[in-house]
PDB file of N, CA and C in Angstrom:
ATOM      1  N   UNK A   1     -20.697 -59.979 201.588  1.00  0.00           N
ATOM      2  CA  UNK A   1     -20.245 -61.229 202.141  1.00  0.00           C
ATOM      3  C   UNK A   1     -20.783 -61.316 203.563  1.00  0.00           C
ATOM      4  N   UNK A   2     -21.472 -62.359 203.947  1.00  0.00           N
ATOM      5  CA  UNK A   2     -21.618 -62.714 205.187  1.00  0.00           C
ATOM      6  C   UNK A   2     -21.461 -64.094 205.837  1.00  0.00           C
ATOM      7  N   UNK A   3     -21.361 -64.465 207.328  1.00  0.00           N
ATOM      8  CA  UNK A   3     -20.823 -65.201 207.734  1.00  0.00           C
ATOM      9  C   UNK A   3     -21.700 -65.543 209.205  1.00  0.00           C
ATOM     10  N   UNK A   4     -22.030 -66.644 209.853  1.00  0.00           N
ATOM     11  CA  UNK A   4     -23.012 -67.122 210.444  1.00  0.00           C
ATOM     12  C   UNK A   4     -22.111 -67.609 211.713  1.00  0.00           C
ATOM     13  N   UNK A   5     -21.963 -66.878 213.046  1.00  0.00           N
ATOM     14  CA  UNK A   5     -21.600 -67.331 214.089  1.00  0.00           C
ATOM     15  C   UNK A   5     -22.246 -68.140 214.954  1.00  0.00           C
ATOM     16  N   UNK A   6     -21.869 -68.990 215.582  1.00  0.00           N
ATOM     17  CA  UNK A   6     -22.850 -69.992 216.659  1.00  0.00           C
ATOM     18  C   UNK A   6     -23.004 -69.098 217.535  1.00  0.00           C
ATOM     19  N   UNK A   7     -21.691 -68.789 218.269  1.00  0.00           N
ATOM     20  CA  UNK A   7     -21.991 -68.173 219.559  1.00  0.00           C
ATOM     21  C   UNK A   7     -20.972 -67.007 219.565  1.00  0.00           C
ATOM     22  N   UNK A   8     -20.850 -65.570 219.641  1.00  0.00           N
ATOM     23  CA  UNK A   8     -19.723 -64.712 219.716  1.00  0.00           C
ATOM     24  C   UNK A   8     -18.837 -65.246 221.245  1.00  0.00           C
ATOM     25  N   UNK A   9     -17.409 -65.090 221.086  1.00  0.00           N
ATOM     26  CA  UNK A   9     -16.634 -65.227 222.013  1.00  0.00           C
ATOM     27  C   UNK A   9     -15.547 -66.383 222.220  1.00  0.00           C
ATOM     28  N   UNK A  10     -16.966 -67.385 221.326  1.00  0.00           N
ATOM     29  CA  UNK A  10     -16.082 -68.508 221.490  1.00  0.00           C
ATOM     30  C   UNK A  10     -15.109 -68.977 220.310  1.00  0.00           C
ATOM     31  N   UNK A  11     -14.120 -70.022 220.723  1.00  0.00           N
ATOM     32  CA  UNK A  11     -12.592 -70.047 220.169  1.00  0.00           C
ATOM     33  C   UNK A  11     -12.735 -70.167 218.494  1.00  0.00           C
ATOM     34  N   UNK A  12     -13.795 -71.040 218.194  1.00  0.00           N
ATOM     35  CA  UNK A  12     -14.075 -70.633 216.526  1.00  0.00           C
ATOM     36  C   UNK A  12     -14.174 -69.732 216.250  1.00  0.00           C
ATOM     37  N   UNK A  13     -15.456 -69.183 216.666  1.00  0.00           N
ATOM     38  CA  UNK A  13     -16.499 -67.703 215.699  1.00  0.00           C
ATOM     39  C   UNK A  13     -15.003 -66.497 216.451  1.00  0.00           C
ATOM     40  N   UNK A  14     -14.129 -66.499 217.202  1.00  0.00           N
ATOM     41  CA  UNK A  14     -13.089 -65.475 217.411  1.00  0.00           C
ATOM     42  C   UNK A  14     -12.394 -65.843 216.059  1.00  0.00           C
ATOM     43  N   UNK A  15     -11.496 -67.042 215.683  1.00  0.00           N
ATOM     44  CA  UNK A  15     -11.093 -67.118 215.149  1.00  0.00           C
ATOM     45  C   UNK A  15     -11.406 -66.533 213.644  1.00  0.00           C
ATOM     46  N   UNK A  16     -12.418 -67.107 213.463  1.00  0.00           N
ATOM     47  CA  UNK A  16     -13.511 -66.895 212.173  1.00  0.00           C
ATOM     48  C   UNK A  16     -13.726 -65.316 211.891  1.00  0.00           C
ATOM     49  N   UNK A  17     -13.751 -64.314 213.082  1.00  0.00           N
ATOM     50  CA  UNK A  17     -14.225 -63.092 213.260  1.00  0.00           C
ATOM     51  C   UNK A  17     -12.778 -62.469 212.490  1.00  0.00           C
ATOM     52  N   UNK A  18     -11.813 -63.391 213.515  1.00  0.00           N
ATOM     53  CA  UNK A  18     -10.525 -61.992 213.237  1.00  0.00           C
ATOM     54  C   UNK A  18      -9.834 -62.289 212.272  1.00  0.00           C
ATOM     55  N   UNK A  19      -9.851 -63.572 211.032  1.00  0.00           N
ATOM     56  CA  UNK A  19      -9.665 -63.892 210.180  1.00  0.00           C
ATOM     57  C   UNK A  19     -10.585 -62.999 209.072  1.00  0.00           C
ATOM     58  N   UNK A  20     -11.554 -62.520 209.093  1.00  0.00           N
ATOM     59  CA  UNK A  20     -12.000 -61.560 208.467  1.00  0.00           C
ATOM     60  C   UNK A  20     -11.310 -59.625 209.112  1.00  0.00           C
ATOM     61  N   UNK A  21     -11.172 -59.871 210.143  1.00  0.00           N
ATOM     62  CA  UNK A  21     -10.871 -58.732 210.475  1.00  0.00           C
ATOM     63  C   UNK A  21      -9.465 -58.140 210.060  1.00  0.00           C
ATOM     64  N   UNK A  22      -8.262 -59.243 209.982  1.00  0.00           N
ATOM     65  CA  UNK A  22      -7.489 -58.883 209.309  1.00  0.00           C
ATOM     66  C   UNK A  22      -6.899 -58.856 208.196  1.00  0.00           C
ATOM     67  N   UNK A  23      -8.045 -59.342 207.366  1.00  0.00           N
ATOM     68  CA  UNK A  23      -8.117 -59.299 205.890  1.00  0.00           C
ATOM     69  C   UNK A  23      -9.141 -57.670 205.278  1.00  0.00           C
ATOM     70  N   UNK A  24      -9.538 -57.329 206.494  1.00  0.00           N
ATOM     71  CA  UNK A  24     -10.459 -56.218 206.176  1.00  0.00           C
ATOM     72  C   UNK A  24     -10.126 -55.254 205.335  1.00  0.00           C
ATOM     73  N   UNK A  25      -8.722 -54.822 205.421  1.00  0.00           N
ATOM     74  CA  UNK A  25      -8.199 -54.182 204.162  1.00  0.00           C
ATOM     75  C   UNK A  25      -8.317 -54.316 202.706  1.00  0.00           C
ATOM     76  N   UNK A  26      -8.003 -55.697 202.711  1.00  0.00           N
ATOM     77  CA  UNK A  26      -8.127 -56.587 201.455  1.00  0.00           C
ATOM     78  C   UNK A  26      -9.555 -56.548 201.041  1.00  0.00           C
ATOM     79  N   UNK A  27     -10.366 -56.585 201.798  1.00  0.00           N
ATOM     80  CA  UNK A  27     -11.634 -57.271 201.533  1.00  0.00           C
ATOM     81  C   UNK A  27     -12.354 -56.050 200.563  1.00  0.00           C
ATOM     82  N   UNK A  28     -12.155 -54.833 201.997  1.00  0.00           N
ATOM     83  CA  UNK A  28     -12.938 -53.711 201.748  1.00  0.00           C
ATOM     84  C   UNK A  28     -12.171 -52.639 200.349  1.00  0.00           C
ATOM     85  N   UNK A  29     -11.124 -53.036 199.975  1.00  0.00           N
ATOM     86  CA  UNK A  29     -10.520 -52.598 198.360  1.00  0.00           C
ATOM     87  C   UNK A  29     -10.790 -53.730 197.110  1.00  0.00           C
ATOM     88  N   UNK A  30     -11.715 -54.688 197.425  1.00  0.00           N
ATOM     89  CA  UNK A  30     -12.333 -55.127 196.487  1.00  0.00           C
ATOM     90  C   UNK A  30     -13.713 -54.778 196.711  1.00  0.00           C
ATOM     91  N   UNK A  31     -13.797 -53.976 197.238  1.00  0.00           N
ATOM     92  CA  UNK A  31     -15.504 -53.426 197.413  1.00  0.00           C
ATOM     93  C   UNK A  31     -16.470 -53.909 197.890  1.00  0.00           C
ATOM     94  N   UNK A  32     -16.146 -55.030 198.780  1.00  0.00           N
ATOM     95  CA  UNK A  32     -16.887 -56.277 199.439  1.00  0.00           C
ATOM     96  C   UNK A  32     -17.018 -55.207 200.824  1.00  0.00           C
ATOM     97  N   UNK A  33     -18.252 -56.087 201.383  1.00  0.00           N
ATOM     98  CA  UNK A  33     -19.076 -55.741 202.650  1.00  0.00           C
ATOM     99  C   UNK A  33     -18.998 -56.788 203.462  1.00  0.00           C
ATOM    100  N   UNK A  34     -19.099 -56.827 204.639  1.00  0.00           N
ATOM    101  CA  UNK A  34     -18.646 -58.107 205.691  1.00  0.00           C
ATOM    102  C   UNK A  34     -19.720 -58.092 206.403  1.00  0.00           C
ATOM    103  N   UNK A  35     -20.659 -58.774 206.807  1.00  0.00           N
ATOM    104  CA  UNK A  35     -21.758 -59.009 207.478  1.00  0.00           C
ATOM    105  C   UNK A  35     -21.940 -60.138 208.319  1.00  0.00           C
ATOM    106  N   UNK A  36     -21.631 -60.356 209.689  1.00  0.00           N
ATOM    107  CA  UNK A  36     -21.434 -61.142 211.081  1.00  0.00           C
ATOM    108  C   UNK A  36     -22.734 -61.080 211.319  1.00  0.00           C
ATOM    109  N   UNK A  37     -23.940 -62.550 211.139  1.00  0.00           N
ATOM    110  CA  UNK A  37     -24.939 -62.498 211.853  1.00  0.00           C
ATOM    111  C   UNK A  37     -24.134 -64.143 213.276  1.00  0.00           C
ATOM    112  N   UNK A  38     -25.127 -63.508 213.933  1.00  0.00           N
ATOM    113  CA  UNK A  38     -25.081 -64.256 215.227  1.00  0.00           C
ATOM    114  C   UNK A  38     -26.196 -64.175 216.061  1.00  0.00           C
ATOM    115  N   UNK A  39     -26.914 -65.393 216.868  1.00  0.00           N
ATOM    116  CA  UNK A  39     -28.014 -65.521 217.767  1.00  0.00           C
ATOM    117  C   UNK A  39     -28.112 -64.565 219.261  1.00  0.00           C
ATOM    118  N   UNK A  40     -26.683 -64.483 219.041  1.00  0.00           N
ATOM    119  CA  UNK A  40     -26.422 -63.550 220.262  1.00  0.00           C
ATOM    120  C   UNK A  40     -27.310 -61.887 220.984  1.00  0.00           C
ATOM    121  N   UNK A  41     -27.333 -61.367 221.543  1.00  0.00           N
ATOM    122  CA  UNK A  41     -28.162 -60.019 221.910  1.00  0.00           C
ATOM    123  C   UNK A  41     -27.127 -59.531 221.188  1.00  0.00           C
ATOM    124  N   UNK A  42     -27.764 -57.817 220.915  1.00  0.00           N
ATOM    125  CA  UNK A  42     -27.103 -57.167 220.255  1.00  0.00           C
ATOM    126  C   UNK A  42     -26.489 -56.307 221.210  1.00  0.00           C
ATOM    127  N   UNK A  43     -26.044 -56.330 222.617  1.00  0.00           N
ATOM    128  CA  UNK A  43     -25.352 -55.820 223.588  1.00  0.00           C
ATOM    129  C   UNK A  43     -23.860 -56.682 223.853  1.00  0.00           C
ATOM    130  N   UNK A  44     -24.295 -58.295 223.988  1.00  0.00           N
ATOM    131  CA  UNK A  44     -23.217 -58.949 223.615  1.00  0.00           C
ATOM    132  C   UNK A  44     -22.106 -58.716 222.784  1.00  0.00           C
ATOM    133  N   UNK A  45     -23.507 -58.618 221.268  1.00  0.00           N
ATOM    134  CA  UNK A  45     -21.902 -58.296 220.020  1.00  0.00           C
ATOM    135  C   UNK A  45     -21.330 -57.369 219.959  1.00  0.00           C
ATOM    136  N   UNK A  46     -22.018 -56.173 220.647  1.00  0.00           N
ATOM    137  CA  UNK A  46     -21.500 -54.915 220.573  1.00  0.00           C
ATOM    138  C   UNK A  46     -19.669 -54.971 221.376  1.00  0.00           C
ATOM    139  N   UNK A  47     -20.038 -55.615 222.676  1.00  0.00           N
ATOM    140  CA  UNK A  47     -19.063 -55.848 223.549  1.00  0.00           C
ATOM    141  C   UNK A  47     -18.208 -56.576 222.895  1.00  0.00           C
ATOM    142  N   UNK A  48     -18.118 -58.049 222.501  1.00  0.00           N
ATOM    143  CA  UNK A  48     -17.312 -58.570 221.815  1.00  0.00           C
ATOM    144  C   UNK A  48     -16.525 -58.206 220.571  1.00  0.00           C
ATOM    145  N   UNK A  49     -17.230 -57.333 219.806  1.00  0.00           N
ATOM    146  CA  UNK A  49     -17.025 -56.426 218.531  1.00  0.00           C
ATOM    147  C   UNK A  49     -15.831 -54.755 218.991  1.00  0.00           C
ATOM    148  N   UNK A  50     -15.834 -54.742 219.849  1.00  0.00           N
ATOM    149  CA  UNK A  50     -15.282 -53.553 220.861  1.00  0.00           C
ATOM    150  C   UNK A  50     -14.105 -54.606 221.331  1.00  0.00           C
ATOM    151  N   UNK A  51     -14.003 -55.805 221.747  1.00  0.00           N
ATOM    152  CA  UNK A  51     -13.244 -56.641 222.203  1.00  0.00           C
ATOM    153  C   UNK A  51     -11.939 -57.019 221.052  1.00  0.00           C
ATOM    154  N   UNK A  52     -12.597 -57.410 220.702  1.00  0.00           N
ATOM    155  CA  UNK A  52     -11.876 -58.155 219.229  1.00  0.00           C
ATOM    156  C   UNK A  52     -11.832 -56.969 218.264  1.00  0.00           C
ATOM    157  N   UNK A  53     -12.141 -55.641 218.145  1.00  0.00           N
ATOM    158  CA  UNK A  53     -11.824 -54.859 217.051  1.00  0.00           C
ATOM    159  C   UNK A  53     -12.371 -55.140 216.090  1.00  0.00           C
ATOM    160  N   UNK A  54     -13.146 -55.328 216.112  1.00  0.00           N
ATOM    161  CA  UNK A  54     -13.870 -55.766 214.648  1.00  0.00           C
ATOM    162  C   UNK A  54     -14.763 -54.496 213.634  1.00  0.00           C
ATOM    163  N   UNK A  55     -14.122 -54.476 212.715  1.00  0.00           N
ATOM    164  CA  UNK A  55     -14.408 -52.948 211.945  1.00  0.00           C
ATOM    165  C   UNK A  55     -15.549 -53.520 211.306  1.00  0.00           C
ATOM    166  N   UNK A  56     -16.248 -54.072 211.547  1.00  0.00           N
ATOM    167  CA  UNK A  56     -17.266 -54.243 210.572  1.00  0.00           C
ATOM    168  C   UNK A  56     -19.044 -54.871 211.278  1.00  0.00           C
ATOM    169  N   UNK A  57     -20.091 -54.399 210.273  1.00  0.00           N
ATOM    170  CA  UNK A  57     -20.974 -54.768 211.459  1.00  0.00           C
ATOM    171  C   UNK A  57     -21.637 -56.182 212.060  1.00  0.00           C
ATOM    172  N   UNK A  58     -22.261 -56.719 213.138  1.00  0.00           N
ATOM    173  CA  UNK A  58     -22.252 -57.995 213.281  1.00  0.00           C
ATOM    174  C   UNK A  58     -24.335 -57.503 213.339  1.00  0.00           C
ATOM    175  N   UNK A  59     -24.526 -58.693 213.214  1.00  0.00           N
ATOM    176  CA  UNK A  59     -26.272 -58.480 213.258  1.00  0.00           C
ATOM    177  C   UNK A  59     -26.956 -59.451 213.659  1.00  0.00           C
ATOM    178  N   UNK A  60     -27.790 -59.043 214.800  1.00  0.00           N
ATOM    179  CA  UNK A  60     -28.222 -59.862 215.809  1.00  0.00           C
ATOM    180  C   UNK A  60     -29.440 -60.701 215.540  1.00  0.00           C
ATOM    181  N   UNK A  61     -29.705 -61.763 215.666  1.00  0.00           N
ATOM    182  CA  UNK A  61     -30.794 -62.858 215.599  1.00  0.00           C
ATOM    183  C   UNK A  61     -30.681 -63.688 216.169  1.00  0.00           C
ATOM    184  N   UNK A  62     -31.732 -63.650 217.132  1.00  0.00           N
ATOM    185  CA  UNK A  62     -31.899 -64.417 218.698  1.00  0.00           C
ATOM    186  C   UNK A  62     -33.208 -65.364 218.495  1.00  0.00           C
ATOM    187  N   UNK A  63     -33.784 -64.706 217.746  1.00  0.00           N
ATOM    188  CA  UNK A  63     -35.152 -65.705 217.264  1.00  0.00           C
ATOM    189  C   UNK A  63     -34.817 -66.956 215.890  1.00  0.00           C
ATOM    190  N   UNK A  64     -33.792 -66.488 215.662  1.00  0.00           N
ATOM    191  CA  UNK A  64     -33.125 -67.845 214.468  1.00  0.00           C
ATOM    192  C   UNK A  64     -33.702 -67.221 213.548  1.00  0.00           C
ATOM    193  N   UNK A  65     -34.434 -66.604 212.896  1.00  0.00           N
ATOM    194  CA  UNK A  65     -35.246 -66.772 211.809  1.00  0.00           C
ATOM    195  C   UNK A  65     -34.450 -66.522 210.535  1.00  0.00           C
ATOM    196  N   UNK A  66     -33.630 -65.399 210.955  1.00  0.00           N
ATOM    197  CA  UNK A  66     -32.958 -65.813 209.074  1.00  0.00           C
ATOM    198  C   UNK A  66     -31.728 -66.494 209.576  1.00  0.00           C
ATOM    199  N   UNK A  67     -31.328 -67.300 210.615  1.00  0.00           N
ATOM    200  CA  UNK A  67     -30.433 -67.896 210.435  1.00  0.00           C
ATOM    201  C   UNK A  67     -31.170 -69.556 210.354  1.00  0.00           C
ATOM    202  N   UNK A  68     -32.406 -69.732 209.982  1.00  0.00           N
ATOM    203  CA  UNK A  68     -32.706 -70.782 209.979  1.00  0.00           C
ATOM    204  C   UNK A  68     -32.998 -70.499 208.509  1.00  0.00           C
ATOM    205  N   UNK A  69     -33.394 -69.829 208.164  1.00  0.00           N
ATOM    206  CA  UNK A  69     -33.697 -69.526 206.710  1.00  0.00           C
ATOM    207  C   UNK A  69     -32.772 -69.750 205.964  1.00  0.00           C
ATOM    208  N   UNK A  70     -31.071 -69.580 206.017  1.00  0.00           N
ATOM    209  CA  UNK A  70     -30.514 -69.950 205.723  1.00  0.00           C
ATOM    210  C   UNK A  70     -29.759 -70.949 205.691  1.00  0.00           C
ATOM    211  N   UNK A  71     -30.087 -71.684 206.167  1.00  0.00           N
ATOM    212  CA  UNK A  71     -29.743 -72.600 206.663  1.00  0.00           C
ATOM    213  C   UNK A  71     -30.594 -74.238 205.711  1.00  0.00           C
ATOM    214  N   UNK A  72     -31.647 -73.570 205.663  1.00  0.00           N
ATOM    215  CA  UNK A  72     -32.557 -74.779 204.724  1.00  0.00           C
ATOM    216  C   UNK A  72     -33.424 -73.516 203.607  1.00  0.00           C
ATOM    217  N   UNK A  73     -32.331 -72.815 203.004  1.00  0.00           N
ATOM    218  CA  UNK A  73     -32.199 -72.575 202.013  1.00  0.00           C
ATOM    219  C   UNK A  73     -33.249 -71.554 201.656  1.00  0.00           C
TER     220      UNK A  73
END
């Protein structure tokens, strides 16, 4: 499972983040994987991911490319 942040920090993609984060139990005993891409540096998410607790990994793309890829399919 993955999930496409605009920007880490802000009041959605937090929301969005820790709405997966506290389902993480749930998620990860149905054998599901959680995958946070975001445009952000990967020093940012690290920090924000350390912030918010987030047990799971986030993956950085600053050049858009697979978040444009996905995006138009």
């Amino acid at each position: 499972m993955y999930y496409c942040l605009s920007k880490a920090g802000t009041p959605g993609c937090t929301t969005q983040a820790c709405g997966f984060r506290d389902q993480f139990p749930r998620i990860q005993s149905a054998n599901a994987t959680i995958l946070g891409l975001s445009p952000d540096q990967p020093e940012d998410l690290l920090k924000w991911k350390a912030e918010e607790q987030l047990p799971y990994d986030l993956l950085s793309d600053p050049d858009h490319a697979i978040l444009e890829m996905w995006a138009h399919g």
